[in-house]
Protein backbone atom coordinates (compact mmCIF):
# COMPACT_ATOMS: atom_id res chain seq x y z
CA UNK A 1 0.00 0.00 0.00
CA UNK A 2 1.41 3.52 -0.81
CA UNK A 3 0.98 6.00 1.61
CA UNK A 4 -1.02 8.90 -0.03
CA UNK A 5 -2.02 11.85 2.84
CA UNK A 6 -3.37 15.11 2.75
CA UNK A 7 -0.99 17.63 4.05
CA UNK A 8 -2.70 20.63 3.70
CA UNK A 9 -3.89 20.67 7.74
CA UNK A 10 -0.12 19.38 8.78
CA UNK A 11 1.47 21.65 10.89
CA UNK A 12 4.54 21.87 8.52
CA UNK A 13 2.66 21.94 5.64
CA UNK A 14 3.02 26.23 4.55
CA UNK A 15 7.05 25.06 5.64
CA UNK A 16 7.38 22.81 3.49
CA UNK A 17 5.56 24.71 0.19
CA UNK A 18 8.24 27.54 1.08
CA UNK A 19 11.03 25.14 1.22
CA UNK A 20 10.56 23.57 -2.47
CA UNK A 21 10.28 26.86 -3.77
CA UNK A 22 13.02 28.48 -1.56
CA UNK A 23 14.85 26.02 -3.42
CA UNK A 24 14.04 25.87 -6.71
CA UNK A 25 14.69 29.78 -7.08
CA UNK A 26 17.68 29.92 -5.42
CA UNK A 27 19.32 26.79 -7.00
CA UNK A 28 17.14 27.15 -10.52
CA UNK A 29 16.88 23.55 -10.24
CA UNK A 30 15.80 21.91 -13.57
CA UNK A 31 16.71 18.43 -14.49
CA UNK A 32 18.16 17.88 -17.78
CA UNK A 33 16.12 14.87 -18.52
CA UNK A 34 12.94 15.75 -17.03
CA UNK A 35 9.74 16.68 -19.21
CA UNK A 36 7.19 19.10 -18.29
CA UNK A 37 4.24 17.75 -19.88
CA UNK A 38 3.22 15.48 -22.97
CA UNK A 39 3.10 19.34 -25.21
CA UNK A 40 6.96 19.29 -24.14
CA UNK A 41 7.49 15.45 -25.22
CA UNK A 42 6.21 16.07 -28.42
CA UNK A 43 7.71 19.03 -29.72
CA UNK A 44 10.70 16.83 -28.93
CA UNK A 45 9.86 13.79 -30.81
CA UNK A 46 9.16 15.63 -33.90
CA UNK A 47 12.30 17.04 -33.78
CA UNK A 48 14.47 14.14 -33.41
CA UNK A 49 15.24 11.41 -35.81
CA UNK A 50 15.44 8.13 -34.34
CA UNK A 51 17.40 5.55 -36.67
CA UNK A 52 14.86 2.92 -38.55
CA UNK A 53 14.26 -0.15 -36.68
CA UNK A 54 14.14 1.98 -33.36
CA UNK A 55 11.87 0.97 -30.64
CA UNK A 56 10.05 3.08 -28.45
CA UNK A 57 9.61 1.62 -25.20
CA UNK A 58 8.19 3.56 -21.60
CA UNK A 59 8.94 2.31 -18.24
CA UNK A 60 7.55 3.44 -14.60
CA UNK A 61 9.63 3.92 -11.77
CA UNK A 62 7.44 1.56 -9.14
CA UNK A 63 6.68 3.48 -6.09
CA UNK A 64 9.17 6.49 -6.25
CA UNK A 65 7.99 8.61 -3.64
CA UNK A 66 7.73 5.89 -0.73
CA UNK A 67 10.91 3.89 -1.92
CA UNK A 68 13.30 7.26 -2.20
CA UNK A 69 16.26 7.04 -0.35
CA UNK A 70 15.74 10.15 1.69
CA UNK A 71 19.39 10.10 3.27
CA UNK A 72 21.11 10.23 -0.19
CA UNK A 73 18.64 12.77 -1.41
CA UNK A 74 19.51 15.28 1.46
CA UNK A 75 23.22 14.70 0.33
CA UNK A 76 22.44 15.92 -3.06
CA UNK A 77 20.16 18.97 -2.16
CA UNK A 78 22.79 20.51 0.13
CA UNK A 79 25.15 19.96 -2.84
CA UNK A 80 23.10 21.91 -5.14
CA UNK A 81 22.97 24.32 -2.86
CA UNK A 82 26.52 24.40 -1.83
CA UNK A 83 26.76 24.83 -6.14
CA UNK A 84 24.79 27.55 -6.11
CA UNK A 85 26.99 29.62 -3.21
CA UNK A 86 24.70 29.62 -0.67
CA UNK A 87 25.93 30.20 2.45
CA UNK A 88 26.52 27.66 4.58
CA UNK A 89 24.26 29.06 7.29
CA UNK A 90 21.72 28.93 4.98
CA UNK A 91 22.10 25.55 4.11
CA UNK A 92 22.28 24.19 7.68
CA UNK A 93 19.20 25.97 8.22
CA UNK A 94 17.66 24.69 4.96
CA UNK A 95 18.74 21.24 6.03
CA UNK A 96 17.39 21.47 9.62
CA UNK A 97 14.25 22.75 8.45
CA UNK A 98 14.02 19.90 5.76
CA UNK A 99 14.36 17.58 8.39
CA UNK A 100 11.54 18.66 10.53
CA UNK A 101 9.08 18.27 7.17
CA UNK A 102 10.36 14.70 6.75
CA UNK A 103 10.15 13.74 10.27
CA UNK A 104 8.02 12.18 11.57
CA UNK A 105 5.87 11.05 8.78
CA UNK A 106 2.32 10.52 10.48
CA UNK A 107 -1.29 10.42 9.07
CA UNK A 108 -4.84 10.36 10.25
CA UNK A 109 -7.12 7.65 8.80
CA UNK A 110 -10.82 7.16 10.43
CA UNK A 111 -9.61 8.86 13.49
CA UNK A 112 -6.85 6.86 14.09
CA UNK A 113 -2.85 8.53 14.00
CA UNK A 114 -0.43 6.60 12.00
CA UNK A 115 3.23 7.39 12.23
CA UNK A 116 4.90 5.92 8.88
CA UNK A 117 8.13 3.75 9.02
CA UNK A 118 11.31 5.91 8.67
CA UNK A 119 12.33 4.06 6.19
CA UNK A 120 9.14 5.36 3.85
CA UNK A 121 10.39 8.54 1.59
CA UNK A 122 8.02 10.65 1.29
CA UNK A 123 4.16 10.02 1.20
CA UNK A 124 2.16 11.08 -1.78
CA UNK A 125 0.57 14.15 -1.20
CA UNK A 126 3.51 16.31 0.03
CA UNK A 127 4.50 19.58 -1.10
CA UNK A 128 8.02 17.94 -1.21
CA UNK A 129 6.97 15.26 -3.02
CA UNK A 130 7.91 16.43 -6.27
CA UNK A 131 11.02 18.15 -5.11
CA UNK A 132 12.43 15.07 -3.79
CA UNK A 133 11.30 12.59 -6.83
CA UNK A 134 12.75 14.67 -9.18
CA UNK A 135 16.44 15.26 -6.93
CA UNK A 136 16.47 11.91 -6.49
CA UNK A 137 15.96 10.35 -10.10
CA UNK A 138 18.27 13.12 -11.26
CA UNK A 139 20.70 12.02 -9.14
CA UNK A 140 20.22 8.21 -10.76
CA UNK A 141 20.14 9.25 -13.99
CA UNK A 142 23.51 10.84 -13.61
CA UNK A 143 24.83 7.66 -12.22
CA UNK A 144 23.13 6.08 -14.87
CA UNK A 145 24.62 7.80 -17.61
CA UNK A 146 28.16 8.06 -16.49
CA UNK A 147 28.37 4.35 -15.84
CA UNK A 148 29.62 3.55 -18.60
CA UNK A 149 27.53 0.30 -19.70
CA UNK A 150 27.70 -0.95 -22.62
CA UNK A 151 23.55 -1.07 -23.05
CA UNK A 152 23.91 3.08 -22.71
CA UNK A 153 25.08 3.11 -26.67
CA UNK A 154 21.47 1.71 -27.23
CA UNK A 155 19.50 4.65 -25.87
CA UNK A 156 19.09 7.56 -28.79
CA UNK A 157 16.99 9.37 -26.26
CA UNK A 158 15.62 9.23 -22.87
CA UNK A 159 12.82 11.83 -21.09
CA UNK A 160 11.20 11.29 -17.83
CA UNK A 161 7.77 13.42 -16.60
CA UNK A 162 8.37 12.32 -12.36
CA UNK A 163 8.67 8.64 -12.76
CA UNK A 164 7.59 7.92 -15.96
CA UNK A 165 10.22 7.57 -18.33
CA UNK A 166 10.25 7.21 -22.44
CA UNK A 167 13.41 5.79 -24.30
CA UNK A 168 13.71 5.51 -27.76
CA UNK A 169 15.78 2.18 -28.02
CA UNK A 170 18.26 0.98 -31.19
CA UNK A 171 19.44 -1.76 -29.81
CA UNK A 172 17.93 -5.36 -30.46
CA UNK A 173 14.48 -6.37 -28.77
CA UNK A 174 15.64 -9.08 -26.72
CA UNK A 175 18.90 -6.89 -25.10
CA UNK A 176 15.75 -4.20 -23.75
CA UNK A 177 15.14 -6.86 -20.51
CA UNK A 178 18.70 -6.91 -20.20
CA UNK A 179 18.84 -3.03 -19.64
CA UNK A 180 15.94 -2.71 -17.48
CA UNK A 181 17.60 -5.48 -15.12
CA UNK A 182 20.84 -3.28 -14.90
CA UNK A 183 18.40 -0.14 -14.39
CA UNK A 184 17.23 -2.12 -11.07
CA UNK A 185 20.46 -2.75 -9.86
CA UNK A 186 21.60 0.73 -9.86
C-alpha cells in the first residue's frame, strides 16, 4: 500500500511549500532529462530522428515517492545548494528545516494517528513530493549515464515526466530486458 495523505492541515505543511520553492529559485533547479508535460514530449519527438528499426519503449519507476532514499537525497540537495553559493548558514538551516518536514511522517485515517516507518520517503501528497522525486531520479540518472555500460550506446533518447520515463531504443528487442535489469540494480 502507498501511503497517499493530505498535508494541507499538517502543521509543517506552509514550511514545506516555502522550502521547495526556496529552493528551486535559489538553486534554478531543472533536471536535464525531465519533461514538463506530454506538449513538451512532443515538440521533442518531432524534432528528433530516431534511426529505422528503433523501438520506443516507456517504463515506470514503481513506487518512487515511498521507496526514495531520503538520506542520499539530502546529500544531493545541500550539494546543489553548496553549487549555487549559498551560504553555509543557509544551508544548515535549509537542512534542519528539511528535516523537521520529513520527520516524523504521520497520518490520520478514520480517526486513528499513524506514524509511517522511517524508512518510507516521502508520502504522496507532500509539497516535497515532487522536489524530492525529481532530486532523487536526477541524481540516478547521472549515475546512470556516467556508468559507462555498454547497453547506454542503445539509448538515442531518454525523457522522464516524475517517474515515468520514455526511451527511444536501437538496440535489439531481446537486449531491452537486459537493460531494465541493470536499471534495477543501480
Amino acid at each position: 500500500m502507498r501511503p497517499v495523505v493530505s498535508f494541507v492541515s499538517a502543521p509543517s505543511y506552509k514550511l514545506a511549500k516555502y522550502l521547495d520553492i526556496w529552493f528551486k529559485q535559489l538553486t534554478d533547479f531543472h533536471p536535464p532529462l525531465s519533461i514538463n508535460n506530454s506538449l513538451e514530449l512532443s515538440e521533442l519527438l518531432t524534432h528528433s530522428h530516431p534511426p529505422s528499426g528503433s523501438t520506443l519503449i516507456s517504463f515506470d519507476v514503481v513506487g518512487l515517492y515511498p521507496n526514495v532514499p531520503l538520506q542520499p537525497t539530502r546529500a544531493r540537495l545541500q550539494k546543489y545548494l553548496h553549487e549555487a553559493n549559498v551560504p553555509p548558514s543557509l544551508i544548515f538551516d535549509f537542512k534542519s528545516l528539511l528535516q523537521k518536514c520529513l520527520t516524523p511522517n504521520i497520518c490520520q485515517f478514520r480517526n486513528s494517528v499513524y506514524k509511517l516507518p522511517p524508512d518510507i520517503g516521502i508520502p504522496i501528497g507532500s509539497p516535497l513530493g515532487s522536489l524530492i522525486a525529481e532530486v532523487f531520479m536526477c541524481g540516478y540518472e547521472e549515475e546512470l549515464f556516467q556508468s559507462g555500460h555498454p547497453l547506454l550506446d542503445h539509448v538515442f533518447l531518454w525523457r522522464r515526466y516524475v517517474d515515468d520515463v520514455f526511451c527511444i531504443w536501437t538496440g535489439p528487442i531481446h537486449a531491452i530486458q537486459d537493460f531494465l535489469d541493470f536499471l534495477n540494480s543501480l
